[in-house]
C-alpha atoms as a PDB file:
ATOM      1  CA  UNK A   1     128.413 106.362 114.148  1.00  0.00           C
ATOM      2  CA  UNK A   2     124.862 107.282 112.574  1.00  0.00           C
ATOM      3  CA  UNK A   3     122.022 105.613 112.446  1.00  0.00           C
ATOM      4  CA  UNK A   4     119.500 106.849 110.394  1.00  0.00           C
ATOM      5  CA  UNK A   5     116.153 104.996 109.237  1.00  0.00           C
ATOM      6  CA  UNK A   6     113.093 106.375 107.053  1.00  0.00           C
ATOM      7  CA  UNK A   7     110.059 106.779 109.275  1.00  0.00           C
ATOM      8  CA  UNK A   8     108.124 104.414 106.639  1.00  0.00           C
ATOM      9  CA  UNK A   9     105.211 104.603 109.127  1.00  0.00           C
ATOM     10  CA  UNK A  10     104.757 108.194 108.713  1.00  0.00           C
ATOM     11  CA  UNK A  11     105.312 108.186 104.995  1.00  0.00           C
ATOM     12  CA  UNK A  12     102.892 105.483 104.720  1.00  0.00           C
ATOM     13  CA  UNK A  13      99.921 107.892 106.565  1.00  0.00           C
ATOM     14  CA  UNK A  14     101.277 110.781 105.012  1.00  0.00           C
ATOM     15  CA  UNK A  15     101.502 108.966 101.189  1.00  0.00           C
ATOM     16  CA  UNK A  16      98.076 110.916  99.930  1.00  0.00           C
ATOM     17  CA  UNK A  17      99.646 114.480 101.331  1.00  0.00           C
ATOM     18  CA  UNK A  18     103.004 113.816  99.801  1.00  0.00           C
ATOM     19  CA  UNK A  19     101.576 112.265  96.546  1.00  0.00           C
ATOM     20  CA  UNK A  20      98.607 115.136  96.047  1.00  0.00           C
ATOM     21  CA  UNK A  21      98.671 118.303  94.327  1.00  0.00           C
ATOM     22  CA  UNK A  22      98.546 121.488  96.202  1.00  0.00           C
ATOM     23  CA  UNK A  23      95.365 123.483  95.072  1.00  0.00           C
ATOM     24  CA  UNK A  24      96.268 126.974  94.570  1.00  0.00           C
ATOM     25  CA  UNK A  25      93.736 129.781  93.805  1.00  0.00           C
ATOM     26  CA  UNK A  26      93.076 129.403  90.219  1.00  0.00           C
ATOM     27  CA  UNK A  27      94.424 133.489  90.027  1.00  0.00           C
ATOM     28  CA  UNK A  28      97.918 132.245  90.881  1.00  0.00           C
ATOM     29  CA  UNK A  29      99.166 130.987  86.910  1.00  0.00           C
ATOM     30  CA  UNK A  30     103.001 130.801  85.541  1.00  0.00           C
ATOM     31  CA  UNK A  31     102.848 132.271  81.734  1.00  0.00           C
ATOM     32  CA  UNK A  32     106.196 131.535  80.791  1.00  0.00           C
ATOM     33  CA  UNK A  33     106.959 128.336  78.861  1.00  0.00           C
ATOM     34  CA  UNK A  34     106.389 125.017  80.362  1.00  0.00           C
ATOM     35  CA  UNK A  35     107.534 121.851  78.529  1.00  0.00           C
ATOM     36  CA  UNK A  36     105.997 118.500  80.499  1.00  0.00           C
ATOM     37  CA  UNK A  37     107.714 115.328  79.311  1.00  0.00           C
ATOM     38  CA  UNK A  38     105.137 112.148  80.544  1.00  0.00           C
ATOM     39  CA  UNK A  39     106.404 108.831  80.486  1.00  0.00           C
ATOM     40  CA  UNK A  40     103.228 107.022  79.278  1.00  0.00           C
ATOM     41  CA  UNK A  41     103.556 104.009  82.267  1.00  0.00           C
ATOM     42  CA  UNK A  42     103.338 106.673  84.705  1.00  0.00           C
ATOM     43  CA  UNK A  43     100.206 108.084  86.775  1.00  0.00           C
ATOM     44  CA  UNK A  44     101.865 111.225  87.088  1.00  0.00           C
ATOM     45  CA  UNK A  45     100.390 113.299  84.118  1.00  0.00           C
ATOM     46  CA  UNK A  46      97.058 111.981  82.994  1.00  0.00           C
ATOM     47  CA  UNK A  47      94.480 113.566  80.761  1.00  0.00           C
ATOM     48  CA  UNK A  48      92.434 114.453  84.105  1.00  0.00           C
ATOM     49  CA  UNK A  49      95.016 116.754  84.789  1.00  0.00           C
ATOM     50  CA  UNK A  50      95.282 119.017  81.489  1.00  0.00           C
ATOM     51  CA  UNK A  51      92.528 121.316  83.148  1.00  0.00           C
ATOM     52  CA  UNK A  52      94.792 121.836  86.276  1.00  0.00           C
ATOM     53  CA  UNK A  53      97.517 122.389  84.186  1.00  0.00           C
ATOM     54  CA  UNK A  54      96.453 124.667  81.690  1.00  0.00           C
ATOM     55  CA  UNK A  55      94.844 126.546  84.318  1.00  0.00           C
ATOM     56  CA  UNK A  56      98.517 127.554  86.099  1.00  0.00           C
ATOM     57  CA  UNK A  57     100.795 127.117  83.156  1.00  0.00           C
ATOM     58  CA  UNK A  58      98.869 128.134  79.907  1.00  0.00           C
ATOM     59  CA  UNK A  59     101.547 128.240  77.611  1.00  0.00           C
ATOM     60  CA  UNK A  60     102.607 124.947  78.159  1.00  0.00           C
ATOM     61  CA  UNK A  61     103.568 122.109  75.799  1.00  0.00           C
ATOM     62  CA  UNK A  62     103.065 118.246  76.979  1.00  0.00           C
ATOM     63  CA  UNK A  63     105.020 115.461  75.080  1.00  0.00           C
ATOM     64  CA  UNK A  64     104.395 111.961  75.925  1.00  0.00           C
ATOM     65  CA  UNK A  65     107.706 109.037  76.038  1.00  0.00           C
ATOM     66  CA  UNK A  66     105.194 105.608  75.845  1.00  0.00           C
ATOM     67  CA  UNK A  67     107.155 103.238  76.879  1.00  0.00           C
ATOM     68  CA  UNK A  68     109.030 104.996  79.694  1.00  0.00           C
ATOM     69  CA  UNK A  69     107.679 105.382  83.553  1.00  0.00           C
ATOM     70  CA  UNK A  70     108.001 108.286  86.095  1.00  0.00           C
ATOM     71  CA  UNK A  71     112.173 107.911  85.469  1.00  0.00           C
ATOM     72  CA  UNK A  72     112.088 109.335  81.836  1.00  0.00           C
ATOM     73  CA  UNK A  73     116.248 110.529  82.029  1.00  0.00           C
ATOM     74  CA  UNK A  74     116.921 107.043  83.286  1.00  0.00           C
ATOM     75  CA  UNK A  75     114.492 104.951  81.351  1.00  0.00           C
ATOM     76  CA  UNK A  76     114.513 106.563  77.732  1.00  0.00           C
ATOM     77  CA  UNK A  77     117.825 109.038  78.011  1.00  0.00           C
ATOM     78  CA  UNK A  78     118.415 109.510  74.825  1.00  0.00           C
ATOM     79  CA  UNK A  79     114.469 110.124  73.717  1.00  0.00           C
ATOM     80  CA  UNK A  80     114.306 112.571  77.019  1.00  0.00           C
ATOM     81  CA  UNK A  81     117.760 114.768  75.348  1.00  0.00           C
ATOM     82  CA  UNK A  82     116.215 114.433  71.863  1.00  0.00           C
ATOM     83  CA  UNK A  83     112.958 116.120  73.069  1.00  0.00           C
ATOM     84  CA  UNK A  84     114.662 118.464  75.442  1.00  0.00           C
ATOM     85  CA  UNK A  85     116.963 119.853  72.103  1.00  0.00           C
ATOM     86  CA  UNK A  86     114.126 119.493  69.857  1.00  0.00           C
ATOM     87  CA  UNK A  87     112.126 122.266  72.676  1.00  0.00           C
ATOM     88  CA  UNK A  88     115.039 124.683  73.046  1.00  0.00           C
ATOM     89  CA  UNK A  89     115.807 124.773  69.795  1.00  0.00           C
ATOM     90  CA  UNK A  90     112.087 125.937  68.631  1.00  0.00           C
END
């Protein structure tokens, strides 16, 4: 037998680290095509971040799902596939 448990103590002290965005040197940029999909409940891609990101992905294209959270494929599948088509298709 296993026993396994999540160290919830850790990941508690740790939440900012794990939660944070690395800072890279602003030199360091992708410049191939980057679609973000943002559910507009979640805190993950906010208007304070467009700097940040279109200083390492500059060709990229943000698309917002309002009523959906972080879990876009689970929350709003079929809007997530229709976007997703909609991009490669372009």
């Amino acid at each position: 037998s296993v026993d396994w448990s999540i160290p919830m103590s850790t990941l508690h002290h740790q939440l900012s680290t794990l939660a944070g965005f690395l800072e890279l040197p602003e030199e360091v940029e992708y410049t191939g095509d980057v679609f973000f999909i943002a559910g507009g409940q979640s805190k993950f891609i906010r208007s304070t971040h467009l700097p940040e990101i279109q200083t390492y992905f500059p060709n990229h294209m943000i698309t917002t799902i309002r009523g959906a959270g972080h879990w876009l494929h689970a929350e709003a599948p079929d809007d997530v596939l229709a976007l997703l088509v909609k991009y490669l298709e372009r």
